[in-house]
Protein backbone atom coordinates (compact mmCIF):
# COMPACT_ATOMS: atom_id res chain seq x y z
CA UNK A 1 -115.37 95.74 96.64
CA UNK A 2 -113.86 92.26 97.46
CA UNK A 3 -112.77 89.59 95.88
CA UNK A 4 -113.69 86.28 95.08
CA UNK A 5 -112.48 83.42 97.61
CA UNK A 6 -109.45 81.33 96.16
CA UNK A 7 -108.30 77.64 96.79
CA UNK A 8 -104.84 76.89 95.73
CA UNK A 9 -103.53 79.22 97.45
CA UNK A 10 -107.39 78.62 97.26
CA UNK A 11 -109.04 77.46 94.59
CA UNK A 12 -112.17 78.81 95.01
CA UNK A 13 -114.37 77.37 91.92
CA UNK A 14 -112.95 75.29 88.78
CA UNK A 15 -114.45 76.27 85.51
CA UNK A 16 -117.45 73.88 85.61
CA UNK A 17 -120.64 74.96 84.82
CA UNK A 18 -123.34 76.03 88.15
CA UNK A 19 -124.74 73.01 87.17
CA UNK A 20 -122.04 70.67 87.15
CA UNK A 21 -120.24 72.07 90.20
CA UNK A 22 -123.05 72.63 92.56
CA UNK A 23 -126.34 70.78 92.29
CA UNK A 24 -126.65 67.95 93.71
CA UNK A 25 -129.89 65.89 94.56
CA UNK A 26 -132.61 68.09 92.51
CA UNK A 27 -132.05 71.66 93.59
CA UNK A 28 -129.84 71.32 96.57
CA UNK A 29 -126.85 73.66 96.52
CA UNK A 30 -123.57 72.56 97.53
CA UNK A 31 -121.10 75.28 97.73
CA UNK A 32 -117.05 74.58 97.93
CA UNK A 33 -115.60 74.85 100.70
CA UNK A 34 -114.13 78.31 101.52
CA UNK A 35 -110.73 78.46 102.11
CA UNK A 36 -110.67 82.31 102.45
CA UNK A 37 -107.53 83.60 101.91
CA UNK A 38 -108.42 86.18 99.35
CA UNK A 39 -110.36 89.00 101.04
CA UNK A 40 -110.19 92.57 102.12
CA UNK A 41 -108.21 93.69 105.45
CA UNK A 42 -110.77 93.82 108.53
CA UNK A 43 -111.31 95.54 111.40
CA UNK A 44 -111.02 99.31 111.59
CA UNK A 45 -107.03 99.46 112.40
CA UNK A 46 -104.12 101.66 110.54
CA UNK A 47 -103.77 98.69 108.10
CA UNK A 48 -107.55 97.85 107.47
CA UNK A 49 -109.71 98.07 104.13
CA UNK A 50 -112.14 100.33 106.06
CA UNK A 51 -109.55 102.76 107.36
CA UNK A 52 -107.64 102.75 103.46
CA UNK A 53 -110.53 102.61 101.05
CA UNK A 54 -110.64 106.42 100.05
CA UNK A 55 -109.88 105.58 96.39
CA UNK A 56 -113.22 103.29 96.24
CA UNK A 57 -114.95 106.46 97.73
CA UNK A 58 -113.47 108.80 94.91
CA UNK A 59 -114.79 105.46 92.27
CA UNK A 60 -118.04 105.89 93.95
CA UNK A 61 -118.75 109.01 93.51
CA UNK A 62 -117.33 109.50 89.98
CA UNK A 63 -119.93 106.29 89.31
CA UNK A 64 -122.70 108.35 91.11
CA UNK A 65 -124.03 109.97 87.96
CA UNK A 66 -124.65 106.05 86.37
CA UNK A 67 -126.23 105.03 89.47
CA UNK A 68 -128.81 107.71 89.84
CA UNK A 69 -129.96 107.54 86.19
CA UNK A 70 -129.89 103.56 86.57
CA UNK A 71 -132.14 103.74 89.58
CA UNK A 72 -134.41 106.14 88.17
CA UNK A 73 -134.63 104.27 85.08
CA UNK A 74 -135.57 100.99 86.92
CA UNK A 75 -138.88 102.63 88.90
CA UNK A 76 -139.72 103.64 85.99
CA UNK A 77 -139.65 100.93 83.90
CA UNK A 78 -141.20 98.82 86.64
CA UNK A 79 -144.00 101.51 87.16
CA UNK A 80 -143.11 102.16 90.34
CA UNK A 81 -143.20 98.52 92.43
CA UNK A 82 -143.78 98.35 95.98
CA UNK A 83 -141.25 96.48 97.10
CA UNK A 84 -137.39 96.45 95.41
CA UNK A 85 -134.62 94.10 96.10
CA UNK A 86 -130.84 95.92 96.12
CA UNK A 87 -127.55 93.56 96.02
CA UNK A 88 -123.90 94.94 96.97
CA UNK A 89 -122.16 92.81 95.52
CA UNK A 90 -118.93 92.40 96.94
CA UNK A 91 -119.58 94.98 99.67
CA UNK A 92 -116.12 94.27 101.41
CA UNK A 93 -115.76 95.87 105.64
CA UNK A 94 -116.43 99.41 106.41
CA UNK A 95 -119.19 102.31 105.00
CA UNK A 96 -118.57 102.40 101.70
CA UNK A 97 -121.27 99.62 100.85
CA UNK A 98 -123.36 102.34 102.71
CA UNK A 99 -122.17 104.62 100.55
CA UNK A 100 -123.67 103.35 97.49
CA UNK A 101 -127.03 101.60 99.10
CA UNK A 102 -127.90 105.63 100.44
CA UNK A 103 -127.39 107.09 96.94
CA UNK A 104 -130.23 104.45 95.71
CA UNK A 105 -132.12 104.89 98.65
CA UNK A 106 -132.16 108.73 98.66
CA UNK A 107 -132.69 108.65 94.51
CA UNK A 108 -135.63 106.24 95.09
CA UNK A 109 -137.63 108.81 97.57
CA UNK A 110 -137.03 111.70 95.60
CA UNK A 111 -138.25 110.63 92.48
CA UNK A 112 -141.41 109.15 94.28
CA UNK A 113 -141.57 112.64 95.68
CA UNK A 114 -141.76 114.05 92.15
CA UNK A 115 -143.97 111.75 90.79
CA UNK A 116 -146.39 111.48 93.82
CA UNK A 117 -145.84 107.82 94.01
CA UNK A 118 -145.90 105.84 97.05
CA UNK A 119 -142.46 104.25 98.10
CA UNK A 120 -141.60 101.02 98.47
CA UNK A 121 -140.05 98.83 100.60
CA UNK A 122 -136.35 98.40 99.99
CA UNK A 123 -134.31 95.24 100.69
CA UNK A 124 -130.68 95.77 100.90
CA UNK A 125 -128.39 92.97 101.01
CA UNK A 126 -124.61 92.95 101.33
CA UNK A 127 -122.91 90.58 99.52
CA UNK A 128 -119.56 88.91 99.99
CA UNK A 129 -117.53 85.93 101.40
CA UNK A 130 -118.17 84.22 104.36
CA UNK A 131 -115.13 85.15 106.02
CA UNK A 132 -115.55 88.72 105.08
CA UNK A 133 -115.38 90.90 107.91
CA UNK A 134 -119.18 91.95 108.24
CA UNK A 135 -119.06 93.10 111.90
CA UNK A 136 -117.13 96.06 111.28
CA UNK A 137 -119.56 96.88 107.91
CA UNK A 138 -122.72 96.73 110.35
CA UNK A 139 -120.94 98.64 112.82
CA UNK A 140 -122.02 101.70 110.07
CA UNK A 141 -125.53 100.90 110.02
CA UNK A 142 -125.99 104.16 112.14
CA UNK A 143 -124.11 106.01 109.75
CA UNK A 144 -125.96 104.35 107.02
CA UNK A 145 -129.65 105.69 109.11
CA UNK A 146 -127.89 108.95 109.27
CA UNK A 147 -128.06 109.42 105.89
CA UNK A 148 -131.04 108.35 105.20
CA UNK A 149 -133.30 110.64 107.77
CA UNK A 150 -135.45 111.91 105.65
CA UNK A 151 -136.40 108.64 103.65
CA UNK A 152 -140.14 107.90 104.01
CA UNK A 153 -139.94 104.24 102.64
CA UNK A 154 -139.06 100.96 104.60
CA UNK A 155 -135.36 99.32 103.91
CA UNK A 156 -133.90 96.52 105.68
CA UNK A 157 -130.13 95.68 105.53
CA UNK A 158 -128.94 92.38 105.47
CA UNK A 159 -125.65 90.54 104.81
CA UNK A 160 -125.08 87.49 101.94
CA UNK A 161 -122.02 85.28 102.38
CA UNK A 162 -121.13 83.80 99.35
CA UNK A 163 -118.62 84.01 96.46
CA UNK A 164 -120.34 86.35 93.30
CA UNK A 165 -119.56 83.37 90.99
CA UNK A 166 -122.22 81.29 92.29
CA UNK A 167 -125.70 81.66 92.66
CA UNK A 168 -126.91 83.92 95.95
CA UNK A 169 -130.59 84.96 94.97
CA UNK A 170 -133.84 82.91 94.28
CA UNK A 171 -134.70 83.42 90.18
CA UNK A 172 -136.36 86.61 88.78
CA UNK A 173 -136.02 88.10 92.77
CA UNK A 174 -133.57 91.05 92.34
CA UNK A 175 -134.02 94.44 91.16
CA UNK A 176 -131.05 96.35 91.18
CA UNK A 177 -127.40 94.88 91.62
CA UNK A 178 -124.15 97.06 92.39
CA UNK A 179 -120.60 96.16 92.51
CA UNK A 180 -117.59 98.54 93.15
CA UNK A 181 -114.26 97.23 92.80
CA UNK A 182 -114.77 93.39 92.82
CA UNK A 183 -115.10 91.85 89.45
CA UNK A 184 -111.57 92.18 88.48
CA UNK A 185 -110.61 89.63 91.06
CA UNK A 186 -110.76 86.60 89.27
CA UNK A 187 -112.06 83.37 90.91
CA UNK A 188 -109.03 81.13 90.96
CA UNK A 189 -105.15 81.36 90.71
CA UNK A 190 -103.71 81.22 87.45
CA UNK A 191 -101.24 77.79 86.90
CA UNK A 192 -98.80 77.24 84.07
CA UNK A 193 -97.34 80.83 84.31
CA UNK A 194 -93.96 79.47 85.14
CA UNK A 195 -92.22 81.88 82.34
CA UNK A 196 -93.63 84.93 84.21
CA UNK A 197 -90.63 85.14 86.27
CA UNK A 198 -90.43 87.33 89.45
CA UNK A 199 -93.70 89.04 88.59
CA UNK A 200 -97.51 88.87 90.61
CA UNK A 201 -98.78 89.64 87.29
CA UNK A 202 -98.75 90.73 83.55
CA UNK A 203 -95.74 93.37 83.15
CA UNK A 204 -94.34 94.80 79.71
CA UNK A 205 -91.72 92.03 79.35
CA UNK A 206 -94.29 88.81 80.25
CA UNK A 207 -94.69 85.93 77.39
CA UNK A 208 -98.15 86.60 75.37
CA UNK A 209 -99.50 83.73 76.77
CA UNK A 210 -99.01 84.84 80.55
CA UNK A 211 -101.74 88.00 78.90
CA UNK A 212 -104.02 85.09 77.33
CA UNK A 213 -104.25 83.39 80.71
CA UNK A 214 -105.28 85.65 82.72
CA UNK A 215 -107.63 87.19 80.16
CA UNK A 216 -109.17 83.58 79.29
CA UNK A 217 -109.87 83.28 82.94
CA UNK A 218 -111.96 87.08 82.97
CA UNK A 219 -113.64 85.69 80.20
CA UNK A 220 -114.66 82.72 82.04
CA UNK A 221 -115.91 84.53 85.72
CA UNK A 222 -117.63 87.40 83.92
CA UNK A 223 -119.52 85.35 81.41
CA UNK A 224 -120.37 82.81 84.39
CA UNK A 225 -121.31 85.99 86.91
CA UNK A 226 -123.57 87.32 83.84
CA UNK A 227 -125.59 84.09 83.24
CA UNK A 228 -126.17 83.72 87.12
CA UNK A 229 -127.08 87.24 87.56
CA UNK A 230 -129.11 86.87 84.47
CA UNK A 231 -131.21 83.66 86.55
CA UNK A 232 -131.61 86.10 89.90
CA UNK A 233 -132.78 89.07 88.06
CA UNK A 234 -136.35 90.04 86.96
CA UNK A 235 -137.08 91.52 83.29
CA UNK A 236 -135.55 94.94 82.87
CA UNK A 237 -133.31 95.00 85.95
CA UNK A 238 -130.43 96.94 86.54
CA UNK A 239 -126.69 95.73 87.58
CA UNK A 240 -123.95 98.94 87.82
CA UNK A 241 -120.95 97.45 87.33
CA UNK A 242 -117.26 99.31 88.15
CA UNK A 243 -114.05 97.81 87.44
CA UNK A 244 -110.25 98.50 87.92
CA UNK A 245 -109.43 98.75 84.31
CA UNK A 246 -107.32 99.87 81.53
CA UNK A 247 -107.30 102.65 78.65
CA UNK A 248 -104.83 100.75 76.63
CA UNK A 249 -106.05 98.53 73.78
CA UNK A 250 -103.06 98.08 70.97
CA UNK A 251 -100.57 96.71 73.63
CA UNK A 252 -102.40 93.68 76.04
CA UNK A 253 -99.06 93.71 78.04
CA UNK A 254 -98.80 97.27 78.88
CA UNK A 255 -98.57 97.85 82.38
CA UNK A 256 -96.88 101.53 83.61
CA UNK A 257 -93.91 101.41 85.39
CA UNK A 258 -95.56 102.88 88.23
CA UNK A 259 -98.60 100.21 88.09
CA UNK A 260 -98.83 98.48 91.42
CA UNK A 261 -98.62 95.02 91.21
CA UNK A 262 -95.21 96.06 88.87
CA UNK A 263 -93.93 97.86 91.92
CA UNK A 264 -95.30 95.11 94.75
CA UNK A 265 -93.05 92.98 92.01
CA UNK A 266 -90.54 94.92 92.95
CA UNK A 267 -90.97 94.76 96.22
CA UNK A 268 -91.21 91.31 96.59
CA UNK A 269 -87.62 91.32 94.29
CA UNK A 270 -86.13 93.23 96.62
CA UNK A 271 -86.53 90.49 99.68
CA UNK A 272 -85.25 87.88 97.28
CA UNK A 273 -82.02 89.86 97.23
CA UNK A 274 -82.24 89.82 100.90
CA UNK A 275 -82.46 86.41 101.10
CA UNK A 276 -86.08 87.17 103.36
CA UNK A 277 -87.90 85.32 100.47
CA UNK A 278 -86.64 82.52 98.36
CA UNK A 279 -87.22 83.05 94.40
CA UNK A 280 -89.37 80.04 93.86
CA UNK A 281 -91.40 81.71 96.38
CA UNK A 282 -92.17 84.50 94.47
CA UNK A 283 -92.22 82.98 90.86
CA UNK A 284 -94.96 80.91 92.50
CA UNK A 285 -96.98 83.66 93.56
CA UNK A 286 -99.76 85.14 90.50
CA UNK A 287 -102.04 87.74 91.78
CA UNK A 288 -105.64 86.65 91.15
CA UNK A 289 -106.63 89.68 89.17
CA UNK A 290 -107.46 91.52 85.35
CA UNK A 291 -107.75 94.72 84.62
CA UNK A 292 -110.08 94.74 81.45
CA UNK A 293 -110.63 97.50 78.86
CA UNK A 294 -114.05 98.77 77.36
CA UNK A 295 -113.40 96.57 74.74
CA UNK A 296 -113.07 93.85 76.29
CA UNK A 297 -115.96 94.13 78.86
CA UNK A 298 -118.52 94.78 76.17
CA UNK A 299 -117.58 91.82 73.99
CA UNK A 300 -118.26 89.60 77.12
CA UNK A 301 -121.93 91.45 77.70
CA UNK A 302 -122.72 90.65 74.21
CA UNK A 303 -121.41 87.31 73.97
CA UNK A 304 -123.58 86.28 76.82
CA UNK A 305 -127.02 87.84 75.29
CA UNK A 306 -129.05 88.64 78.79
CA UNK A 307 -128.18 92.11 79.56
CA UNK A 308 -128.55 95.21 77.46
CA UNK A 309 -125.43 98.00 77.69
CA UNK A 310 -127.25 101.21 78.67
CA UNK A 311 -123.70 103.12 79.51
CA UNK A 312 -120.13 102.27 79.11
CA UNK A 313 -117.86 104.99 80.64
CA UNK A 314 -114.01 104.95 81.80
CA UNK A 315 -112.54 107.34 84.25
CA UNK A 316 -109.13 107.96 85.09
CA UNK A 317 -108.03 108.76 88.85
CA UNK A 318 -104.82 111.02 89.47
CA UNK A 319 -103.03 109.51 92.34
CA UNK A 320 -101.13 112.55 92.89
CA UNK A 321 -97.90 111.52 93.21
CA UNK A 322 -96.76 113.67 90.12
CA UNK A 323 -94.25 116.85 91.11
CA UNK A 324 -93.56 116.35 94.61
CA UNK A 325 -91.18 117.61 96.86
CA UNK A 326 -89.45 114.51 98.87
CA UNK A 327 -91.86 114.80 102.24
CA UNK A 328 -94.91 114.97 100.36
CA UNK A 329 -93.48 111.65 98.12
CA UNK A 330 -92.22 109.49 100.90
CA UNK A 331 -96.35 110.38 102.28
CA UNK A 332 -98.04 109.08 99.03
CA UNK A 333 -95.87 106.15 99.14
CA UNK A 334 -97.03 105.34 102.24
CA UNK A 335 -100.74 105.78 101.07
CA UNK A 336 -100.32 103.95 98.36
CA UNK A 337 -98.82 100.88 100.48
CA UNK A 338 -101.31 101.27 102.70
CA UNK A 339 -103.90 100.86 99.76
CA UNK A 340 -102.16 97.60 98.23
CA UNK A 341 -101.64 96.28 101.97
CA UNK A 342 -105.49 96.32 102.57
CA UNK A 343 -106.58 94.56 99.63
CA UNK A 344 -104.08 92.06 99.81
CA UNK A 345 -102.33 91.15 103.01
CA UNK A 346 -104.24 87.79 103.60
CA UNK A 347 -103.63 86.49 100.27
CA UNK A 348 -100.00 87.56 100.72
CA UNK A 349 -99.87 86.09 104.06
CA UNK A 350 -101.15 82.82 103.24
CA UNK A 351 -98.06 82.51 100.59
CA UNK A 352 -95.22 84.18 101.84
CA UNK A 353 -96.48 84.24 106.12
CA UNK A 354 -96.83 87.50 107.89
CA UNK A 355 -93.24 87.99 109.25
CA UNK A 356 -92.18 89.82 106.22
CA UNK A 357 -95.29 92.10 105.51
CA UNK A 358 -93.89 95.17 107.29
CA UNK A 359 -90.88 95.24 105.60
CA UNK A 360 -92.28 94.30 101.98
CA UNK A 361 -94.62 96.93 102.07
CA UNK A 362 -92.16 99.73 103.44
CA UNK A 363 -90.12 98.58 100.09
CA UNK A 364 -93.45 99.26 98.43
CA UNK A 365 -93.60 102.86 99.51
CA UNK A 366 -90.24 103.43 98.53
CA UNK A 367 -90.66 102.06 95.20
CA UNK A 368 -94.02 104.41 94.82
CA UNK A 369 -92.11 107.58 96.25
CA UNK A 370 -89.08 106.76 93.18
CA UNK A 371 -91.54 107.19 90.53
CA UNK A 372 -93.46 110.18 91.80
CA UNK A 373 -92.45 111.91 88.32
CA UNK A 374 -94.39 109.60 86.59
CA UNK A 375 -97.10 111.93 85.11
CA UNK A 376 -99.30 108.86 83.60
CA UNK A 377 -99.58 107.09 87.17
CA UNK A 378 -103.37 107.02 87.19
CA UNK A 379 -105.88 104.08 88.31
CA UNK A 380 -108.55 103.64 85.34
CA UNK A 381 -111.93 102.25 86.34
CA UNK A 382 -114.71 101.47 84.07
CA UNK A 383 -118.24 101.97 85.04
CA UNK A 384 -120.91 99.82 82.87
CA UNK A 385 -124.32 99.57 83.38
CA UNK A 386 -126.96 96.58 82.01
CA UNK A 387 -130.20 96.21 81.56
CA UNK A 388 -131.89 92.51 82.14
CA UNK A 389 -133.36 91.78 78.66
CA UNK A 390 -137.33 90.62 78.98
CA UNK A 391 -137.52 87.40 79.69
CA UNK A 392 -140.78 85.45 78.50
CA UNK A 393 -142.34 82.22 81.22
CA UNK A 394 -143.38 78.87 79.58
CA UNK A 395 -147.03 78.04 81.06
């Protein structure tokens, strides 16, 4: 449920192939150098991801129908192996990585159970950037056991650092790959958005080619986290996939009133009038980030060729702000800035500096609690799952 590290602010990765942009001497690896502003809040404090991350628990569960029948699917297909390797990718600080890996666990015994079939030994590794805040996520690994008292098989938990656009797994090794809330981070800033003025990202009014951009550059990271998934995963794997998405298809630029990168726009607008933030400032600030539709996701699963679709769903999410008296609107603002803060204070911070985060996201609530009559303010996510196509070895 975190995003990809950036450099420029952060440039994380340039568009060259895994081939081009990391091997080096045979099969030697050389990853770029992390330069980390893009991650999730840590710790377990009033402004952290762990402590704000109810949302991705309501995602999670509306996804927990996909990921049963997915994990069911895959012991069968295998016929039942001893041994299965699980990937969280992106698995972000606090218990919601947990969350997920207990739901495959738990699915895993029963079905044994049922089919009087010996369980196997589960690997679970957490995946995501190396300055992701892992201590507080393995500070749940009792909550994690909790859950899982009555399993019978072996699992073992370990953590990954590494950016989802490059390779993290030996060939053919993995079995099953999740990932909540990640894979709409993209893996770079955008540049050349100069006519998006005084805007983080697309908004009703932004050029066409501000929509292009950013969807050019989803293209891009999904096809290249397909074909590297695609080398890590045996024949007839299984990757769960949920992303932040949208239900619109006629109008690319569509983007609510009440969406929240339009209001942390406003926001930001609002300290520019100030004078807390200068407006070059801003107009040089792009959220790394793309909310695809259906349509768009499958074309990219198709136009790669590795991975079958087995479901395609979208789900809407009802942030509640809709016919509120003014206590109960000035609280979901707050919630709601609470959210945004946790996902993207250290990206923010490493632009703009941390003196005017406070007051930015205070604006933020406001903003949130003026359009609680906004019946349509919803957060769409789209679960897909995939199915690694057989694969045939040259002798």
């Amino acid at each position: 449920m975190s995003p990809p590290s950036i450099n420029k602010v952060n440039e994380r990765c340039n568009d060259k192939s895994e081939n081009e942009n990391e091997r080096n001497n045979g099969d030697v690896i050389i990853q770029n150098s992390f330069a980390s502003p893009l991650c999730m809040s840590g710790g377990d404090g009033d402004n952290s991801y762990s402590t704000n991350s109810l949302l991705q628990r309501r995602v999670l569960s509306k996804a927990k129908p996909v990921l049963i029948k997915n994990t069911k699917e895959l012991m069968i297909n295998l016929n039942f192996p001893r041994y299965i390797k699980v990937a969280d990718l992106g698995c972000s600080s606090g218990q919601n990585t947990f969350l997920a890996m207990s739901e495959i666990i738990n699915t895993i015994n029963v079905l044994c159970q049922e089919r009087n079939q010996d369980p196997p030994e589960i690997d679970c590794c957490l995946n995501d950037l190396p300055n992701n805040d892992f201590n507080t996520t393995f500070k749940f690994i009792q909550f994690f056991n909790e859950k899982n008292t009555t399993s019978k098989e072996l699992y073992f938990v370990s953590g990954v650092p590494g950016s989802f656009y490059s390779r993290l797994f030996p060939r053919r090794s993995l079995h099953f790959v999740h990932s909540s809330y990640g894979l709409h981070w993209l893996s770079k800033v955008l540049e050349g958005l100069e006519e998006n003025k005084m805007s983080v990202y697309i908004k009703n009014s932004s050029p066409l080619s501000t929509y292009k951009a950013y969807l050019n550059q989803f293209q891009r990271d999904f096809m290249t986290f397909l074909k590297l998934r695609a080398e890590e995963m045996v024949s007839n794997g299984c990757m769960v996939l949920t992303f932040i998405g949208r239900s619109t298809i006629d109008n690319p630029l569509h983007r609510d009133c009440c969406h929240f990168w339009t209001l942390l726009s406003k926001a930001l607008s609002d300290l520019v009038v100030e004078g807390l933030v200068s407006a070059s400032k801003v107009n040089s600030f792009y959220i790394p980030f793309y909310d695809p539709n259906e349509k768009e996701v499958k074309e990219m699963v198709e136009k790669e060729g590795s991975f079958e679709i087995k479901d395609l769903e979208t789900h809407g999410y009802d942030l509640g702000h809709c016919n509120q008296d003014e206590t109960k609107r000035s609280k979901s603002g707050k919630n709601e800035a609470n959210y945004i803060r946790a996902v993207s204070e250290p990206l923010l911070v490493a632009h703009f500096g941390d003196a005017i985060i406070n007051i930015l996201f205070n604006k933020f609530a406001h903003h949130v609690s003026q359009h609680a009559s906004c019946k349509n303010k919803t957060t769409v996510s789209i679960v897909v799952s995939l199915t690694r196509k057989k694969t045939f070895l040259m002798s």
